[in-house]
N, C-alpha and C. Protein backbone atom coordinates (compact mmCIF):
# COMPACT_ATOMS: atom_id res chain seq x y z
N UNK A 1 -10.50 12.09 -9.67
CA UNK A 1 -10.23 10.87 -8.93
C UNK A 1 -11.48 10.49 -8.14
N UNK A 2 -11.50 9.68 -8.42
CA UNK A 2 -13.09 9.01 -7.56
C UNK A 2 -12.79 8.68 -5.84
N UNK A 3 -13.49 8.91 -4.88
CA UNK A 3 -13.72 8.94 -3.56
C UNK A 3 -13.33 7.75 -2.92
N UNK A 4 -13.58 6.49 -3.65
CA UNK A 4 -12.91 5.30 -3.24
C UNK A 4 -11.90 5.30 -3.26
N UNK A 5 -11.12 5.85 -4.77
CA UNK A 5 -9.71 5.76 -4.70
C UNK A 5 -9.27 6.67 -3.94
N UNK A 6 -9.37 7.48 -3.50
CA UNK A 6 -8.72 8.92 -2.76
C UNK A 6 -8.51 8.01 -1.06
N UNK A 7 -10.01 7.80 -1.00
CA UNK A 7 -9.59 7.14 0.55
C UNK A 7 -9.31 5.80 0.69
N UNK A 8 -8.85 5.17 -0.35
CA UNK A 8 -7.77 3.69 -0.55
C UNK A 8 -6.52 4.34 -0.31
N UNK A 9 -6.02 5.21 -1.08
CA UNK A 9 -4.81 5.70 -1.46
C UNK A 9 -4.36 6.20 -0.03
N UNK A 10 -5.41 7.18 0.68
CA UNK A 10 -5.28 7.97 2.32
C UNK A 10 -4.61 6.42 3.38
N UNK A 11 -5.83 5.74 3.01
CA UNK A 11 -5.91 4.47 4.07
C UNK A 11 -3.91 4.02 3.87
N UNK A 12 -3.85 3.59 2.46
CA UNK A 12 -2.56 2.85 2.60
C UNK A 12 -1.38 3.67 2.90
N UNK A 13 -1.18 5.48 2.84
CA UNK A 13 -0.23 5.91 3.39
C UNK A 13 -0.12 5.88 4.56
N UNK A 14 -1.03 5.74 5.52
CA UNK A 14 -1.76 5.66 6.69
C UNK A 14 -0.66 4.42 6.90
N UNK A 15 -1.39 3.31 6.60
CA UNK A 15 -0.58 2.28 7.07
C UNK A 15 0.97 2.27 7.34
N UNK A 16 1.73 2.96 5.66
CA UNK A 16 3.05 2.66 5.15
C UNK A 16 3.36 4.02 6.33
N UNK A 17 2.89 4.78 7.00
CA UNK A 17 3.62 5.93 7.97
C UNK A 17 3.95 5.23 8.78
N UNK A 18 2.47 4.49 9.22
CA UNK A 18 2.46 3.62 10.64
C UNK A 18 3.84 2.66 10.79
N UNK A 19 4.17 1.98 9.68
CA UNK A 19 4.93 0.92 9.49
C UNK A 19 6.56 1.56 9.72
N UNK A 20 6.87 2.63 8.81
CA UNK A 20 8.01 3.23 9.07
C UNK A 20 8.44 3.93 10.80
N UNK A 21 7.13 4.28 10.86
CA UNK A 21 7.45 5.10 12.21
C UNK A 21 7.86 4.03 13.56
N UNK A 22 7.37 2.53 13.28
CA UNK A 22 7.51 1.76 13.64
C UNK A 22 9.09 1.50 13.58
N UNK A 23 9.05 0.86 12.49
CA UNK A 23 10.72 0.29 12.10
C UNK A 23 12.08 1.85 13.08
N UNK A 24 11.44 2.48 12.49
CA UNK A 24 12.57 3.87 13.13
C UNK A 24 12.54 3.54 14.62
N UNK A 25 11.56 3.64 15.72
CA UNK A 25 11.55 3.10 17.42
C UNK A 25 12.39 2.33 17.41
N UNK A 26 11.69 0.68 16.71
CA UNK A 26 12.64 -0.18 16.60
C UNK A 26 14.15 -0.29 16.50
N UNK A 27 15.11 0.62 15.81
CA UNK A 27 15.96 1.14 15.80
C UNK A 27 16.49 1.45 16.54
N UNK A 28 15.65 2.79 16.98
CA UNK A 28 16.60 3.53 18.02
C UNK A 28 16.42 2.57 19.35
N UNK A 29 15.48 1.86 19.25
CA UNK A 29 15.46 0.79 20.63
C UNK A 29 17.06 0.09 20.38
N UNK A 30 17.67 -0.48 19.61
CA UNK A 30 18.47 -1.52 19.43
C UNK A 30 19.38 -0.44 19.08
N UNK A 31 19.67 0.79 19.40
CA UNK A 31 20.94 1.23 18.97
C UNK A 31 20.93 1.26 17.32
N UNK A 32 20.35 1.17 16.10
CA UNK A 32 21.07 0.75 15.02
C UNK A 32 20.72 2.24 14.34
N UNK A 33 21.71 2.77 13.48
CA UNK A 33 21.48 3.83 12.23
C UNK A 33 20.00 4.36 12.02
N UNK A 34 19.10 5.32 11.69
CA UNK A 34 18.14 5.46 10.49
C UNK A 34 18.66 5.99 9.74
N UNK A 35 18.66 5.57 7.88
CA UNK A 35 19.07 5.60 7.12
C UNK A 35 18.05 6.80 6.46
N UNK A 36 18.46 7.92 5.85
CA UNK A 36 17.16 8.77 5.03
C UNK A 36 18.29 9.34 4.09
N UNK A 37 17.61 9.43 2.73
CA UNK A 37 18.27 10.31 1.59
C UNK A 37 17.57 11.54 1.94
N UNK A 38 18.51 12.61 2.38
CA UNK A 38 18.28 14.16 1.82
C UNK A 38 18.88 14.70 0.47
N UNK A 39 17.78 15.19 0.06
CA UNK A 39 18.18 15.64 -1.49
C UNK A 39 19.66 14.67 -2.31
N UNK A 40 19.07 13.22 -2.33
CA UNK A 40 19.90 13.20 -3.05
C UNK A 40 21.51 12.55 -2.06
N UNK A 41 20.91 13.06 -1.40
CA UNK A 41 22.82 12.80 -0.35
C UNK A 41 22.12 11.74 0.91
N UNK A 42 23.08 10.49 1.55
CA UNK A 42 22.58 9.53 2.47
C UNK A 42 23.03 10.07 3.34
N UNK A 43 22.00 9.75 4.42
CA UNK A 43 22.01 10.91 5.84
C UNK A 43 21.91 9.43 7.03
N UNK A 44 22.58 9.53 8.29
CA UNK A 44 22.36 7.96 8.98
C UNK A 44 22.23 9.04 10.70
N UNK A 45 21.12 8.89 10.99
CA UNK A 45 20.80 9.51 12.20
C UNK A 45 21.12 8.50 13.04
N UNK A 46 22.14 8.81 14.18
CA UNK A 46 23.01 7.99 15.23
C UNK A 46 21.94 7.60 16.15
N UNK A 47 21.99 6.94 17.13
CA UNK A 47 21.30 6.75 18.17
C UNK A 47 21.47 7.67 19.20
N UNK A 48 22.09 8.78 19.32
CA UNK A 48 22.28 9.96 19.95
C UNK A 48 20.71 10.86 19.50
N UNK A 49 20.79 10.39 17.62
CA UNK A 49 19.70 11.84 17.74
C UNK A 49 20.67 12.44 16.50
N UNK A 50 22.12 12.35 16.69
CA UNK A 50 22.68 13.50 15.57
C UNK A 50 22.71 12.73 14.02
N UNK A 51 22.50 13.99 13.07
CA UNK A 51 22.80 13.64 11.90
C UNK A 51 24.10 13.75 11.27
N UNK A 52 24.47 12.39 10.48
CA UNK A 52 25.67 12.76 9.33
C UNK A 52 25.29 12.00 8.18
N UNK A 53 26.24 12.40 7.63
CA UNK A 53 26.78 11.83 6.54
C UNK A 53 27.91 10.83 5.99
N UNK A 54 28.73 11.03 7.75
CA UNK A 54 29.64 9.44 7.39
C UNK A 54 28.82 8.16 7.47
N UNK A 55 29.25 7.30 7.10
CA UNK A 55 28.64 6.29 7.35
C UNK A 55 29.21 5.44 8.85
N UNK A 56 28.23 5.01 9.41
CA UNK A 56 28.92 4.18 10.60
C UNK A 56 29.44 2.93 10.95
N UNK A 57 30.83 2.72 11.60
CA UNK A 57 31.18 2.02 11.22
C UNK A 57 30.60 0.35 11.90
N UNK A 58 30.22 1.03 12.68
CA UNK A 58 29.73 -0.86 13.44
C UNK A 58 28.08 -0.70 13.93
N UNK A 59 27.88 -1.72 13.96
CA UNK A 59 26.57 -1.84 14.33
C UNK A 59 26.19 -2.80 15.47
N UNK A 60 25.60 -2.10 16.70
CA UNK A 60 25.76 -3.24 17.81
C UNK A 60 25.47 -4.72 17.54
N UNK A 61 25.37 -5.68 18.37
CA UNK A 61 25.11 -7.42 18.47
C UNK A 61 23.89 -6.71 18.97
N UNK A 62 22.72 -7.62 18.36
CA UNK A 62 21.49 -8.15 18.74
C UNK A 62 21.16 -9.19 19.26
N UNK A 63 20.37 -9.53 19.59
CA UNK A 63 19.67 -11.13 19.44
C UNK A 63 19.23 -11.63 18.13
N UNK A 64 18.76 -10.73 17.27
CA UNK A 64 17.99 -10.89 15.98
C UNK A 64 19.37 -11.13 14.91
N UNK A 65 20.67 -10.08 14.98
CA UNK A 65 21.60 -10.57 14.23
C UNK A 65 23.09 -10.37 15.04
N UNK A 66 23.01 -11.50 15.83
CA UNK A 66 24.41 -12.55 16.30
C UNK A 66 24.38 -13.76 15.84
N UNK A 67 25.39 -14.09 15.32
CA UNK A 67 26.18 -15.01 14.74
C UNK A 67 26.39 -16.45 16.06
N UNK A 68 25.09 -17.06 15.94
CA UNK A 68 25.58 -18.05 16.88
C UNK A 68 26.20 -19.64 17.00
């Protein structure tokens, strides 16, 4: 693999971490789910912090999605 591509490829996971790690704050700022597949099985980390596997049933009112 050539040196350009290696540190194109570095640079853009770089970004796509930055971006997720983002969206997840965002989240837990607004109360809402993070959604992650473990092996295969959907996992929804609460705004507590704990993990399951039910799914949840409501999702607070925002500003971004209320129905006005």
């Amino acid at each position: 693999m050539k040196k350009e591509t290696l540190e194109f490829a570095l640079e853009m996971n770089r970004i796509f971490n930055s971006a997720v790690d983002k969206a997840q704050k965002r989240h837990r700022e607004l109360g809402i789910p993070n959604v992650y597949c473990i092996n295969g099985i959907i996992h929804y980390e609460l705004p507590s912090g704990e993990l399951t596997t039910k799914k949840p049933i409501t999702i607070p009112n925002t500003s971004q999605n209320k129905n006005e």
